[in-house]
PDB file of N, CA and C in Angstrom:
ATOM      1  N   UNK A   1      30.075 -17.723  22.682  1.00  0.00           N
ATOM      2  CA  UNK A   1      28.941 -18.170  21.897  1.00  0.00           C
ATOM      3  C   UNK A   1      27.681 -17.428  22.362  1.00  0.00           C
ATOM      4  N   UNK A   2      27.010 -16.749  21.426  1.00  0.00           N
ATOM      5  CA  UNK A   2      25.622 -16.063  21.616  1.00  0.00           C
ATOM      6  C   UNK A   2      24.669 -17.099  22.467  1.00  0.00           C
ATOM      7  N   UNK A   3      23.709 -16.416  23.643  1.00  0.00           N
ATOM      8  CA  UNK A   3      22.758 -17.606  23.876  1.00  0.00           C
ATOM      9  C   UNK A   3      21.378 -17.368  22.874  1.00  0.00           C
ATOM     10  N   UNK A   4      20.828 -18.416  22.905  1.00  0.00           N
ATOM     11  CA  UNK A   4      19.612 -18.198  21.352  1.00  0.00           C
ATOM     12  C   UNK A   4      18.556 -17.673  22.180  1.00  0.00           C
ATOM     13  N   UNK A   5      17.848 -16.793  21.872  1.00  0.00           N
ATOM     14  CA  UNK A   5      16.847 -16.640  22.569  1.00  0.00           C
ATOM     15  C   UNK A   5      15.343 -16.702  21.479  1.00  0.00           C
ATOM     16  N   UNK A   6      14.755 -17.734  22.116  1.00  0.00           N
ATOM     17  CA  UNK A   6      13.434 -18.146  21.484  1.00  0.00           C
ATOM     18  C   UNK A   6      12.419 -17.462  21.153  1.00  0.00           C
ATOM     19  N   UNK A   7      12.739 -16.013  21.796  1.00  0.00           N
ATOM     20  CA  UNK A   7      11.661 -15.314  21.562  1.00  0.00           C
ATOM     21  C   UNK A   7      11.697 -14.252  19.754  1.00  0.00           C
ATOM     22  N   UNK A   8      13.226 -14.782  19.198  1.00  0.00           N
ATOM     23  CA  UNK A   8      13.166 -13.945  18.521  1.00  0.00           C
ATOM     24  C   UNK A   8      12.810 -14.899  16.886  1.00  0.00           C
ATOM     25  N   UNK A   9      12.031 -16.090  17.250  1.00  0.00           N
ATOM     26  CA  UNK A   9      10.926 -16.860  16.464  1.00  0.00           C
ATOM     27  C   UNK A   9       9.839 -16.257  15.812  1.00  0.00           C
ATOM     28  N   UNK A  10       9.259 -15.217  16.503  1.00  0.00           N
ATOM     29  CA  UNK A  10       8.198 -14.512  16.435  1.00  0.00           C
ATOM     30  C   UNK A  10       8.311 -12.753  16.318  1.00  0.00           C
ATOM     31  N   UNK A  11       7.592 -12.774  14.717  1.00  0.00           N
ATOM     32  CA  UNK A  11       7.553 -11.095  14.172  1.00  0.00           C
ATOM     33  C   UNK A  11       7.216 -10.536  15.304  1.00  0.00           C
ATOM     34  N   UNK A  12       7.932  -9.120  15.784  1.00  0.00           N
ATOM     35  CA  UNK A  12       7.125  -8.551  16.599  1.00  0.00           C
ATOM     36  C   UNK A  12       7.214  -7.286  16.033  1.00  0.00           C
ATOM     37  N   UNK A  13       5.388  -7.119  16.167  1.00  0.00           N
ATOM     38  CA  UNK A  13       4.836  -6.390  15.051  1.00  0.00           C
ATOM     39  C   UNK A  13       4.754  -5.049  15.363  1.00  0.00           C
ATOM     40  N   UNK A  14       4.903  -4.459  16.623  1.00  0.00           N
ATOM     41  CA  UNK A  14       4.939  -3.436  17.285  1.00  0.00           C
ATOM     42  C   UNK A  14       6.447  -2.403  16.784  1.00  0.00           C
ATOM     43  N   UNK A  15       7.709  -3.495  16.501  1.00  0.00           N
ATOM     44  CA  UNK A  15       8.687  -3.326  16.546  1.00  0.00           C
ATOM     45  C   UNK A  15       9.063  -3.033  15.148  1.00  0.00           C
ATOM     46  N   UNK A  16       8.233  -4.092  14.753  1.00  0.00           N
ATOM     47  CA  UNK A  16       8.073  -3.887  12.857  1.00  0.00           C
ATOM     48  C   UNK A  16       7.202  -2.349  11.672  1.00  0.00           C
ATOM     49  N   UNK A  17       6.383  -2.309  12.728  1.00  0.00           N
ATOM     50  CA  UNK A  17       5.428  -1.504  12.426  1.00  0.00           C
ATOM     51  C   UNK A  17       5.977   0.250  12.357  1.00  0.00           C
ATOM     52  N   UNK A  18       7.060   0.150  13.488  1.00  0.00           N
ATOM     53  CA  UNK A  18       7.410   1.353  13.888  1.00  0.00           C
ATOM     54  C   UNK A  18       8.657   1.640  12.927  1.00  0.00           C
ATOM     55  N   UNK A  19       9.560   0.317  12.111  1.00  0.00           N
ATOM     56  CA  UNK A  19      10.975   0.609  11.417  1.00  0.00           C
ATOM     57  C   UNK A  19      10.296   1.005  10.029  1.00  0.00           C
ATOM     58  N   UNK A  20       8.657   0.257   9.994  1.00  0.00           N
ATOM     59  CA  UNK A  20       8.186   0.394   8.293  1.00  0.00           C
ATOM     60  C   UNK A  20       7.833   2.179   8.279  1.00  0.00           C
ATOM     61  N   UNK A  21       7.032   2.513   9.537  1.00  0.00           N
ATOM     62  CA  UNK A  21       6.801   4.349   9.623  1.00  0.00           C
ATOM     63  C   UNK A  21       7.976   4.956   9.510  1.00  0.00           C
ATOM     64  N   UNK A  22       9.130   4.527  10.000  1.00  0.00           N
ATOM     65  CA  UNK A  22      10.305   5.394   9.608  1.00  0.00           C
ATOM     66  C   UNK A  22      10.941   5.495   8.444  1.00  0.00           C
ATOM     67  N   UNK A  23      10.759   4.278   7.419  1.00  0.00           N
ATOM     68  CA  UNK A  23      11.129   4.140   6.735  1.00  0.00           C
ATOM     69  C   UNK A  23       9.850   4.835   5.310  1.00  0.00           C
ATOM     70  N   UNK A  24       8.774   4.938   5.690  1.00  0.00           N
ATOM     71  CA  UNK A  24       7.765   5.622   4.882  1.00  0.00           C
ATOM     72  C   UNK A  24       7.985   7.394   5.034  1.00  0.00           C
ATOM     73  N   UNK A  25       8.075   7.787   6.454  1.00  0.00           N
ATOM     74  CA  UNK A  25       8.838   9.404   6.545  1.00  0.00           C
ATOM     75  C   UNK A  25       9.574   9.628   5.699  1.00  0.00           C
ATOM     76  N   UNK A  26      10.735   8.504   5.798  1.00  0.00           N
ATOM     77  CA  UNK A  26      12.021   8.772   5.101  1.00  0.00           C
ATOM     78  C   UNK A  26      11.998   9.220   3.658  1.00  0.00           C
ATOM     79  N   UNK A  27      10.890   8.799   2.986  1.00  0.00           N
ATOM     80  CA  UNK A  27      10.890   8.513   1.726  1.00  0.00           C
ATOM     81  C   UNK A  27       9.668   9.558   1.304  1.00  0.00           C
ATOM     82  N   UNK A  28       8.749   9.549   1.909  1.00  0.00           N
ATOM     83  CA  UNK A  28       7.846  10.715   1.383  1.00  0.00           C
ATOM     84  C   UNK A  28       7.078  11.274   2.661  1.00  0.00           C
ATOM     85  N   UNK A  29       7.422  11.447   3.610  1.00  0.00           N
ATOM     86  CA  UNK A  29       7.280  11.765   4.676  1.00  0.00           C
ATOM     87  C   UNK A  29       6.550  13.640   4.461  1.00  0.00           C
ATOM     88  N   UNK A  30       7.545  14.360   3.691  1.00  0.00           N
ATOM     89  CA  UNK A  30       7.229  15.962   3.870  1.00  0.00           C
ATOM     90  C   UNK A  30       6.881  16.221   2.252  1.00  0.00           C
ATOM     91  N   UNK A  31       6.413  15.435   1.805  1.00  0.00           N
ATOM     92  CA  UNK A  31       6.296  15.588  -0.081  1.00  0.00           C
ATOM     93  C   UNK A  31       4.400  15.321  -0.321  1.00  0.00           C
ATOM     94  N   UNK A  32       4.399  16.013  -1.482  1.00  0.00           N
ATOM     95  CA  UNK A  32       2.745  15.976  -1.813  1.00  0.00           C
ATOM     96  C   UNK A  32       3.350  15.067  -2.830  1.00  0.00           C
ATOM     97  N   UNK A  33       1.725  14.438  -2.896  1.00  0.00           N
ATOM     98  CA  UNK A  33       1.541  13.174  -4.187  1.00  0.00           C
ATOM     99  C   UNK A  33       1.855  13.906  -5.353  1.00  0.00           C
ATOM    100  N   UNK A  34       2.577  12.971  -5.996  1.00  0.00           N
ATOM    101  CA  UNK A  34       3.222  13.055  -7.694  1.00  0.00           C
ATOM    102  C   UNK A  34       3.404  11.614  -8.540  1.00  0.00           C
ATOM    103  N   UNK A  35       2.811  11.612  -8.982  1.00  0.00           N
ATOM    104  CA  UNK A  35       2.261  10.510  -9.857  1.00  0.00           C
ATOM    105  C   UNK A  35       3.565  10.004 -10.620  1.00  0.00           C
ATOM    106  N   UNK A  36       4.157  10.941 -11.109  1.00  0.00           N
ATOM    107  CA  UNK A  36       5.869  10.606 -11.807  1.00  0.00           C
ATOM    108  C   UNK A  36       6.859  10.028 -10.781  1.00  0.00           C
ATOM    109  N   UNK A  37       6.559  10.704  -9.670  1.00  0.00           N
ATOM    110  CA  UNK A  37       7.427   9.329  -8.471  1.00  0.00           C
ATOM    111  C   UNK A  37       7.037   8.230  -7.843  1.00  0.00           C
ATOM    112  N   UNK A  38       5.778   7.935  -8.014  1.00  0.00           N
ATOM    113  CA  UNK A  38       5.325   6.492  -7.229  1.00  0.00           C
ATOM    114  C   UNK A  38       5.883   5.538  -7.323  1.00  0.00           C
ATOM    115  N   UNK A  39       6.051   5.156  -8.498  1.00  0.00           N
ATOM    116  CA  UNK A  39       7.287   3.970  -8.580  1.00  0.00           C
ATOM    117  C   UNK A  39       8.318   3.907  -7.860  1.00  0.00           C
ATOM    118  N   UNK A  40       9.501   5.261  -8.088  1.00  0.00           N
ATOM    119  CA  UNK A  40      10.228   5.186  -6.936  1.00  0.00           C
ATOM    120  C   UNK A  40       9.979   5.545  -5.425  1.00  0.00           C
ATOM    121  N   UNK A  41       9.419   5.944  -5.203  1.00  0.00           N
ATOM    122  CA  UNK A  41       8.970   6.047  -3.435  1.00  0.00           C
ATOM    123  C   UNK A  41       8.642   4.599  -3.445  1.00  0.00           C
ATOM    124  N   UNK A  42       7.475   3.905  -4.128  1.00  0.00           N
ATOM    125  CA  UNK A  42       7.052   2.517  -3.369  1.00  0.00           C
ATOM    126  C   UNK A  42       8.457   1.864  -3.791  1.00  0.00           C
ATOM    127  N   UNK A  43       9.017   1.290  -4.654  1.00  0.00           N
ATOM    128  CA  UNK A  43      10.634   0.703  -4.672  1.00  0.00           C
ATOM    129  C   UNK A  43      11.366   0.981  -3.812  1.00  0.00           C
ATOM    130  N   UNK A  44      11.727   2.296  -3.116  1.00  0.00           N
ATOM    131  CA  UNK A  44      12.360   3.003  -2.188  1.00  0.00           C
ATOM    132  C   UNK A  44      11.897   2.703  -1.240  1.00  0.00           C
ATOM    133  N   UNK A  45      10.624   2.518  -0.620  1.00  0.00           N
ATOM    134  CA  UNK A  45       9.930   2.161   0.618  1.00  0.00           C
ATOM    135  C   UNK A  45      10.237   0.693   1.021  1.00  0.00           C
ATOM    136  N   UNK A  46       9.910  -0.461  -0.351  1.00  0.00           N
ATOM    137  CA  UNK A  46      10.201  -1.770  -0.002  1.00  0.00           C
ATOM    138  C   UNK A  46      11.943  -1.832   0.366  1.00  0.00           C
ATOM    139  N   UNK A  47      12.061  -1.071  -0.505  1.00  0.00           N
ATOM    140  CA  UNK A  47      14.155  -1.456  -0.474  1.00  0.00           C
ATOM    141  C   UNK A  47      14.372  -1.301   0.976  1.00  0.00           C
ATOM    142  N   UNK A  48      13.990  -0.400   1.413  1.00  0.00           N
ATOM    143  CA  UNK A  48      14.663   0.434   2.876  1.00  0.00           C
ATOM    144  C   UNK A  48      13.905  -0.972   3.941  1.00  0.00           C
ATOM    145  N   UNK A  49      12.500  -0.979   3.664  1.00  0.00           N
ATOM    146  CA  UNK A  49      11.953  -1.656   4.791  1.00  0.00           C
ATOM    147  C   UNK A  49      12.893  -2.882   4.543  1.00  0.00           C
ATOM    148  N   UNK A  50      13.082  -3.959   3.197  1.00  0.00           N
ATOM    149  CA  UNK A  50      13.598  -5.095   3.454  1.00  0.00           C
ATOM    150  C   UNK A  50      15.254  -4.950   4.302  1.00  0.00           C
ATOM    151  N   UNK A  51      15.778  -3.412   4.329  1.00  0.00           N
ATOM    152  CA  UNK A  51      16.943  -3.674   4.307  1.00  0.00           C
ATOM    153  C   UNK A  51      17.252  -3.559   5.650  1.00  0.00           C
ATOM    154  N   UNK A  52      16.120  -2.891   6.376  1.00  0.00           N
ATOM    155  CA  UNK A  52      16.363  -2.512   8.100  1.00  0.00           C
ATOM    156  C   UNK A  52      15.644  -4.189   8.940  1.00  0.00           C
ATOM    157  N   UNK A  53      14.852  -4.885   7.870  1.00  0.00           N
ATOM    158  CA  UNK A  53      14.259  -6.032   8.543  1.00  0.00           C
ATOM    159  C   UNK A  53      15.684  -7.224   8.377  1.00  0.00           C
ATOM    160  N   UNK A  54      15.829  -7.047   7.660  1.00  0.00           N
ATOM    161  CA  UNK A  54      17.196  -8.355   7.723  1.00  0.00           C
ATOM    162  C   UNK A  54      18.576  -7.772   7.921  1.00  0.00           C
ATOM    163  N   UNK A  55      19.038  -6.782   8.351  1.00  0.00           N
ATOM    164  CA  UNK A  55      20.016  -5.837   9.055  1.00  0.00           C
ATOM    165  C   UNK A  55      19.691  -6.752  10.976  1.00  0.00           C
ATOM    166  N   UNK A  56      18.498  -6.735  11.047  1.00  0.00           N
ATOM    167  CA  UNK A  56      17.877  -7.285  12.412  1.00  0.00           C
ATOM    168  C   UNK A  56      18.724  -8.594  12.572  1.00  0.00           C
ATOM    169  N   UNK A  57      18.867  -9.686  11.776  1.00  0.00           N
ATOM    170  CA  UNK A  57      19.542 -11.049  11.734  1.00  0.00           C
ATOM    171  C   UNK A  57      18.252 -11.940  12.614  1.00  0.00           C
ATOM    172  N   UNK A  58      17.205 -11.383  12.470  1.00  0.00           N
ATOM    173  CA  UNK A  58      16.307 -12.872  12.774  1.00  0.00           C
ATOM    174  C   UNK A  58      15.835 -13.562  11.745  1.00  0.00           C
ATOM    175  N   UNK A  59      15.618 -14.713  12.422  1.00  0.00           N
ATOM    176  CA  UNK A  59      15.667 -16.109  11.364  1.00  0.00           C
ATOM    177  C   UNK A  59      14.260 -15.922  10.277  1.00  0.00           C
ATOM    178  N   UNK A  60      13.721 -14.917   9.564  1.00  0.00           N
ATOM    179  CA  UNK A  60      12.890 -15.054   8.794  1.00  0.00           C
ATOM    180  C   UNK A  60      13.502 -14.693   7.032  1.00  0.00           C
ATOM    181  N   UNK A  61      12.415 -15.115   6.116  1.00  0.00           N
ATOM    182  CA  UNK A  61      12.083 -14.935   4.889  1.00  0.00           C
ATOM    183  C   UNK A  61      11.508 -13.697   4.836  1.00  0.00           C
ATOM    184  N   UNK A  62      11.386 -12.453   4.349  1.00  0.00           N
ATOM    185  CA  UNK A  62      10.662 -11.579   4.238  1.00  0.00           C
ATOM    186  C   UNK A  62      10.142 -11.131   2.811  1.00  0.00           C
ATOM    187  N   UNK A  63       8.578 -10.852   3.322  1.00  0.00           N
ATOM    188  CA  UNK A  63       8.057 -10.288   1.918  1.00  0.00           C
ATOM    189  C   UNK A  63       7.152  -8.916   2.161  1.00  0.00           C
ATOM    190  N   UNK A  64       7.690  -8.038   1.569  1.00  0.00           N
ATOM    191  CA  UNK A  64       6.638  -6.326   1.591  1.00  0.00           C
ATOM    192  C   UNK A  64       5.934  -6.233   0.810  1.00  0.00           C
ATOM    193  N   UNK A  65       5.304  -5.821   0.708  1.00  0.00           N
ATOM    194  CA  UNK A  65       4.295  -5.028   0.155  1.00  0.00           C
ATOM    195  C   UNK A  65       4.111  -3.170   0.052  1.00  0.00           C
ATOM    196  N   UNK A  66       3.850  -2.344  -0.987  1.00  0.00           N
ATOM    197  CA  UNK A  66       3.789  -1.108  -0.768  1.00  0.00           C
ATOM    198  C   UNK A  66       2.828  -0.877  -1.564  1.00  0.00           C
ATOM    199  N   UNK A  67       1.789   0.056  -1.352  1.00  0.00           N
ATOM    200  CA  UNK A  67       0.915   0.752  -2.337  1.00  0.00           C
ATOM    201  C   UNK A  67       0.808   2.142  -2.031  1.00  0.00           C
ATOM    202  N   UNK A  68       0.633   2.918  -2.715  1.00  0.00           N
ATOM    203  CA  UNK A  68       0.463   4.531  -2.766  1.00  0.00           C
ATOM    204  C   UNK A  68      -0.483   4.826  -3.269  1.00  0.00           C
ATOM    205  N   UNK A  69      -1.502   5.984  -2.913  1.00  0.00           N
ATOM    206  CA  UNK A  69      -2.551   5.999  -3.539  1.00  0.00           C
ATOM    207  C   UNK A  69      -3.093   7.249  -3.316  1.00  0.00           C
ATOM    208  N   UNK A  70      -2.909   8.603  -4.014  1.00  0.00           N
ATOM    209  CA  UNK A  70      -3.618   9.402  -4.151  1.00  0.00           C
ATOM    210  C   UNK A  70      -5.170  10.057  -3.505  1.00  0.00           C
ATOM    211  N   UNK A  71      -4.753  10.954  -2.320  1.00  0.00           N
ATOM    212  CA  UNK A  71      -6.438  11.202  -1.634  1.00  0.00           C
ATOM    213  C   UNK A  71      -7.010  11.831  -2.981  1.00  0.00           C
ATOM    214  N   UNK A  72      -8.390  11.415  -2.882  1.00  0.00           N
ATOM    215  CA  UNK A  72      -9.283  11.489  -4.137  1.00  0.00           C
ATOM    216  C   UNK A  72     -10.283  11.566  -3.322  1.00  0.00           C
ATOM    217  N   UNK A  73     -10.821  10.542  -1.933  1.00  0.00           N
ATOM    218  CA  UNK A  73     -12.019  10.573  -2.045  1.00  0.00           C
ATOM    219  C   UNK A  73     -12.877   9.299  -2.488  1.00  0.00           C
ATOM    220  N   UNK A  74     -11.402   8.825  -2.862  1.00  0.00           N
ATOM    221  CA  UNK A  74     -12.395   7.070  -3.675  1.00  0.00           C
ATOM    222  C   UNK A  74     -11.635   5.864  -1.751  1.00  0.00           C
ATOM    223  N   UNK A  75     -12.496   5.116  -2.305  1.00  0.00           N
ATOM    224  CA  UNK A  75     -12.490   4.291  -1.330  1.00  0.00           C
ATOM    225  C   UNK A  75     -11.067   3.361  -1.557  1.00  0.00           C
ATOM    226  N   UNK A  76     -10.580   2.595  -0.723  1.00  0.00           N
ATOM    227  CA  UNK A  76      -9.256   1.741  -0.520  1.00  0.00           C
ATOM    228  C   UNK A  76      -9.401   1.309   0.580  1.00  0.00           C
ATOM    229  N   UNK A  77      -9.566  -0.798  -0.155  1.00  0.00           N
ATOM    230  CA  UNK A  77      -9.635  -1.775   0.412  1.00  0.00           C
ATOM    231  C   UNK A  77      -8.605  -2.762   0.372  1.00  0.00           C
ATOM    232  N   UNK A  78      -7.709  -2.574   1.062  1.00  0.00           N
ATOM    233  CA  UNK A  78      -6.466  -3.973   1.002  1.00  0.00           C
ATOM    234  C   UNK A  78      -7.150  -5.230   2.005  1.00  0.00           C
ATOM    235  N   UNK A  79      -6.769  -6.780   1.669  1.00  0.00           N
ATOM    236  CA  UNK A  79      -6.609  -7.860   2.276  1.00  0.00           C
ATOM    237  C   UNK A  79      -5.832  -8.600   1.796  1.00  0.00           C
ATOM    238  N   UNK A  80      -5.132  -9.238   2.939  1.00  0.00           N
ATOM    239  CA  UNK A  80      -4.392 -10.040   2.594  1.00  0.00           C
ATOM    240  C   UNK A  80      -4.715 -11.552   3.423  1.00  0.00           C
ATOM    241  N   UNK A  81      -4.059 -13.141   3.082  1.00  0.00           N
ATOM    242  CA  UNK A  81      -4.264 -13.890   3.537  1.00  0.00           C
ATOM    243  C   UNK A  81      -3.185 -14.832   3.419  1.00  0.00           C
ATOM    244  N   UNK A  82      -2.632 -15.989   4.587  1.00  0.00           N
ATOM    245  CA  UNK A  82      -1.444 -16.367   4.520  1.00  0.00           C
ATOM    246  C   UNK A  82      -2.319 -17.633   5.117  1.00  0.00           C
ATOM    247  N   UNK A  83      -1.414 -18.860   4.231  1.00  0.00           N
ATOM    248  CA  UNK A  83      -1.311 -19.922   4.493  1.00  0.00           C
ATOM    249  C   UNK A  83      -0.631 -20.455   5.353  1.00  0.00           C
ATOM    250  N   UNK A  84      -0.135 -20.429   6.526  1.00  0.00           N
ATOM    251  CA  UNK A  84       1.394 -20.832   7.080  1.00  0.00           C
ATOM    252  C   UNK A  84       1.419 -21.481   8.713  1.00  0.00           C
ATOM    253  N   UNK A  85       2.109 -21.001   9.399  1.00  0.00           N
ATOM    254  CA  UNK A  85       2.144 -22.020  11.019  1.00  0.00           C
ATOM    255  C   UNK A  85       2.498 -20.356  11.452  1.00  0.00           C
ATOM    256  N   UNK A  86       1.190 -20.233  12.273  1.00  0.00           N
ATOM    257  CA  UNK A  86       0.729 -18.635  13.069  1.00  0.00           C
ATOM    258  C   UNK A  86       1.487 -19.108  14.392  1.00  0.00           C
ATOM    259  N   UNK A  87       2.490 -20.277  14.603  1.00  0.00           N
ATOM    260  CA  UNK A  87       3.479 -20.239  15.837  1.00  0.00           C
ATOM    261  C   UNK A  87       5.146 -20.018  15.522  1.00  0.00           C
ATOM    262  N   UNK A  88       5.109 -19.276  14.253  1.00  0.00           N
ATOM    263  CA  UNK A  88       6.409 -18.889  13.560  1.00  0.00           C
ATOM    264  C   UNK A  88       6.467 -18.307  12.783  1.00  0.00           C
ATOM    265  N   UNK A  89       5.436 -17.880  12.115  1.00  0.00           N
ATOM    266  CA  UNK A  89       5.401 -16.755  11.092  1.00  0.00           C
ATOM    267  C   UNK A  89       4.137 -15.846  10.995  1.00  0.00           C
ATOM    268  N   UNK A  90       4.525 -14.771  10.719  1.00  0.00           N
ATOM    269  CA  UNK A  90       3.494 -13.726  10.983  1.00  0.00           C
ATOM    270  C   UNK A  90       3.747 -12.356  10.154  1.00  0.00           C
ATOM    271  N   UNK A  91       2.360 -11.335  10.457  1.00  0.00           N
ATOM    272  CA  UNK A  91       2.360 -10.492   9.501  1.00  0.00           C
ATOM    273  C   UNK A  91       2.101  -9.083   9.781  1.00  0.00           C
ATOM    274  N   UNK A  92       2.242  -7.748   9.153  1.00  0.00           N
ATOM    275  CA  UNK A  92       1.958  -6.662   9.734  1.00  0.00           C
ATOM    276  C   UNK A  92       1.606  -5.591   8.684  1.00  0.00           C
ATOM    277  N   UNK A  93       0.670  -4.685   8.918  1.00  0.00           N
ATOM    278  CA  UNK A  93       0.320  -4.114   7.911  1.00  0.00           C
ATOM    279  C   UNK A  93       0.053  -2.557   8.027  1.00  0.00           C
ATOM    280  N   UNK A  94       1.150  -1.732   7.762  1.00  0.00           N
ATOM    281  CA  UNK A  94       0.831  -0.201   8.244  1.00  0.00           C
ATOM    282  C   UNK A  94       0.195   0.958   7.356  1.00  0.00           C
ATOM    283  N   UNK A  95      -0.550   1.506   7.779  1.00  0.00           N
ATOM    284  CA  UNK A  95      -1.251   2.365   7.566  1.00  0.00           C
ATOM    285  C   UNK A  95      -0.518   3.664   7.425  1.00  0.00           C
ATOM    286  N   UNK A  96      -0.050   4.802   6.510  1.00  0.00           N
ATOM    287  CA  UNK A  96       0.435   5.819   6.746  1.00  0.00           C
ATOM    288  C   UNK A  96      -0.799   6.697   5.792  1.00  0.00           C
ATOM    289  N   UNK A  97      -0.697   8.309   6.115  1.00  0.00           N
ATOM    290  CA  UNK A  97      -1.308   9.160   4.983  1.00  0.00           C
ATOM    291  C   UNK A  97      -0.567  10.957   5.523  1.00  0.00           C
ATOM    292  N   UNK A  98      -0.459  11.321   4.608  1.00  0.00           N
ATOM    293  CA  UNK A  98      -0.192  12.959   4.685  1.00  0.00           C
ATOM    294  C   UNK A  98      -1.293  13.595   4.513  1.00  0.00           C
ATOM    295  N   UNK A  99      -1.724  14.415   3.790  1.00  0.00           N
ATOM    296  CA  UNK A  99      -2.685  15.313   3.462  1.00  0.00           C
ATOM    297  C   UNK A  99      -2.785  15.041   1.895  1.00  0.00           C
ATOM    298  N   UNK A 100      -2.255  14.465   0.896  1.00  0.00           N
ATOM    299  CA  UNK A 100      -2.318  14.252  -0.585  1.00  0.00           C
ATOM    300  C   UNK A 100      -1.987  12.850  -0.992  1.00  0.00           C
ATOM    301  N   UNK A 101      -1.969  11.676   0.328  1.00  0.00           N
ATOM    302  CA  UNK A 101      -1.785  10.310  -0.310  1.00  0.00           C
ATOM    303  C   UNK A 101      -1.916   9.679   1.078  1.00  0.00           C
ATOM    304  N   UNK A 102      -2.333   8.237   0.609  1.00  0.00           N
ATOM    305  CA  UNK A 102      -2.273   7.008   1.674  1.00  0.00           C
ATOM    306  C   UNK A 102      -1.129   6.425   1.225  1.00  0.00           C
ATOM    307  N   UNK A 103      -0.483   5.275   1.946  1.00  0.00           N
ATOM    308  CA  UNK A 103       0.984   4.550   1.836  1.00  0.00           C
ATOM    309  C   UNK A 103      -0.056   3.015   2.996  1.00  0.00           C
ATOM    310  N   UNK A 104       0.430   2.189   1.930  1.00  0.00           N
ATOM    311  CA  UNK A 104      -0.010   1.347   2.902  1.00  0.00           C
ATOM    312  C   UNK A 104       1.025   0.273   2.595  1.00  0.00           C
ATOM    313  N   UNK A 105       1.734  -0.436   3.693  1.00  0.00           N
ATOM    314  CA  UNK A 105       2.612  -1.509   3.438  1.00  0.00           C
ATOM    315  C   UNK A 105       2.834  -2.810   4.326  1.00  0.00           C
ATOM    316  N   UNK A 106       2.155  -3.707   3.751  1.00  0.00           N
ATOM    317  CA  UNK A 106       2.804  -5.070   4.507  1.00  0.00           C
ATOM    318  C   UNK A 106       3.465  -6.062   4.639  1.00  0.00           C
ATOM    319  N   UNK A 107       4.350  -6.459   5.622  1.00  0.00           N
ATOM    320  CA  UNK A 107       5.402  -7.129   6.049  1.00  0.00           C
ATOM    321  C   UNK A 107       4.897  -7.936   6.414  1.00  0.00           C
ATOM    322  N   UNK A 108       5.691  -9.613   5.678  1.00  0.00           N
ATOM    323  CA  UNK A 108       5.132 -10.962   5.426  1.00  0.00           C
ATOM    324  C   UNK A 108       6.663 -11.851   6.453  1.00  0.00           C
ATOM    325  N   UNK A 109       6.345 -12.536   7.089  1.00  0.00           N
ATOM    326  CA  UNK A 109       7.704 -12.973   7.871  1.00  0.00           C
ATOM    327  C   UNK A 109       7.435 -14.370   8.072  1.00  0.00           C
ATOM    328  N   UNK A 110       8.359 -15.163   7.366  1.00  0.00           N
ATOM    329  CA  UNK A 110       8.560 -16.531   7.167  1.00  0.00           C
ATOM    330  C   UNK A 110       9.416 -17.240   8.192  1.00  0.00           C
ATOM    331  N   UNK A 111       8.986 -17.741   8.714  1.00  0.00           N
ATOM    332  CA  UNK A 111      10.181 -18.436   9.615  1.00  0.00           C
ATOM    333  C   UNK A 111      11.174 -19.567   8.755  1.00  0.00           C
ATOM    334  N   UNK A 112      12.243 -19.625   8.872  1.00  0.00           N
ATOM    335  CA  UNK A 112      13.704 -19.990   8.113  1.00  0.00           C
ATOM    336  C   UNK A 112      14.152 -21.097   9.298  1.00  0.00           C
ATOM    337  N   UNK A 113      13.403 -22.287   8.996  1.00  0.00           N
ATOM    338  CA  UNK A 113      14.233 -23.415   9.743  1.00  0.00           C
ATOM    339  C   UNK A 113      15.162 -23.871   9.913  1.00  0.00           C
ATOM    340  N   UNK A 114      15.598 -23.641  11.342  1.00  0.00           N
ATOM    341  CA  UNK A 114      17.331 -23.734  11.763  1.00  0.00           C
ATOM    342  C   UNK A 114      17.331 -25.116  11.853  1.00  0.00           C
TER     343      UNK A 114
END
């Protein structure tokens, strides 16, 4: 029998932060912005991130977020805000850019009462 370890209650965002950058490389990592693929890169970005976060088997709900956005020069302001118990669920929000786009994506983690 596995022993439970309590610590894995809590997103850890360090850990999270680093599977969502691999998973943003993966997908448009060496590519210039193209307006005809955004859809699939951000679909492709959430798919991969949800699929390496619950591959993990900790006890959460997960929700992503992806936006792509063309360097222009115009300004980009994300916030987000969560209602919930900050002693079991938590959130993370990464920052990526190449030279022809920002990628910004955040990971929402629900704790799933055992």
């Amino acid at each position: 029998m596995e022993e439970y370890n309590h610590g894995d209650d809590v997103i850890n965002t360090d850990d999270t932060s680093a599977l969502v950058k691999e998973c943003i490389e993966g997908v448009i990592g060496g590519t210039d912005y193209n307006q005809g693929k955004v859809n699939q890169w951000t679909a492709s970005i959430v798919e991969h991130s949800l699929s390496h976060l619950v591959k993990q088997g900790r006890p959460f709900k997960y929700i992503v977020n992806c936006s792509v956005m063309q360097k222009s020069g115009a300004g980009l302001h994300t916030a987000n805000s969560c209602y919930w118990d900050t002693a079991t669920d938590g959130s993370c929000t990464v920052r990526w850019e190449n030279r022809t786009m920002y990628c910004v994506v955040s990971v929402f983690a629900v704790a799933v009462a055992l």
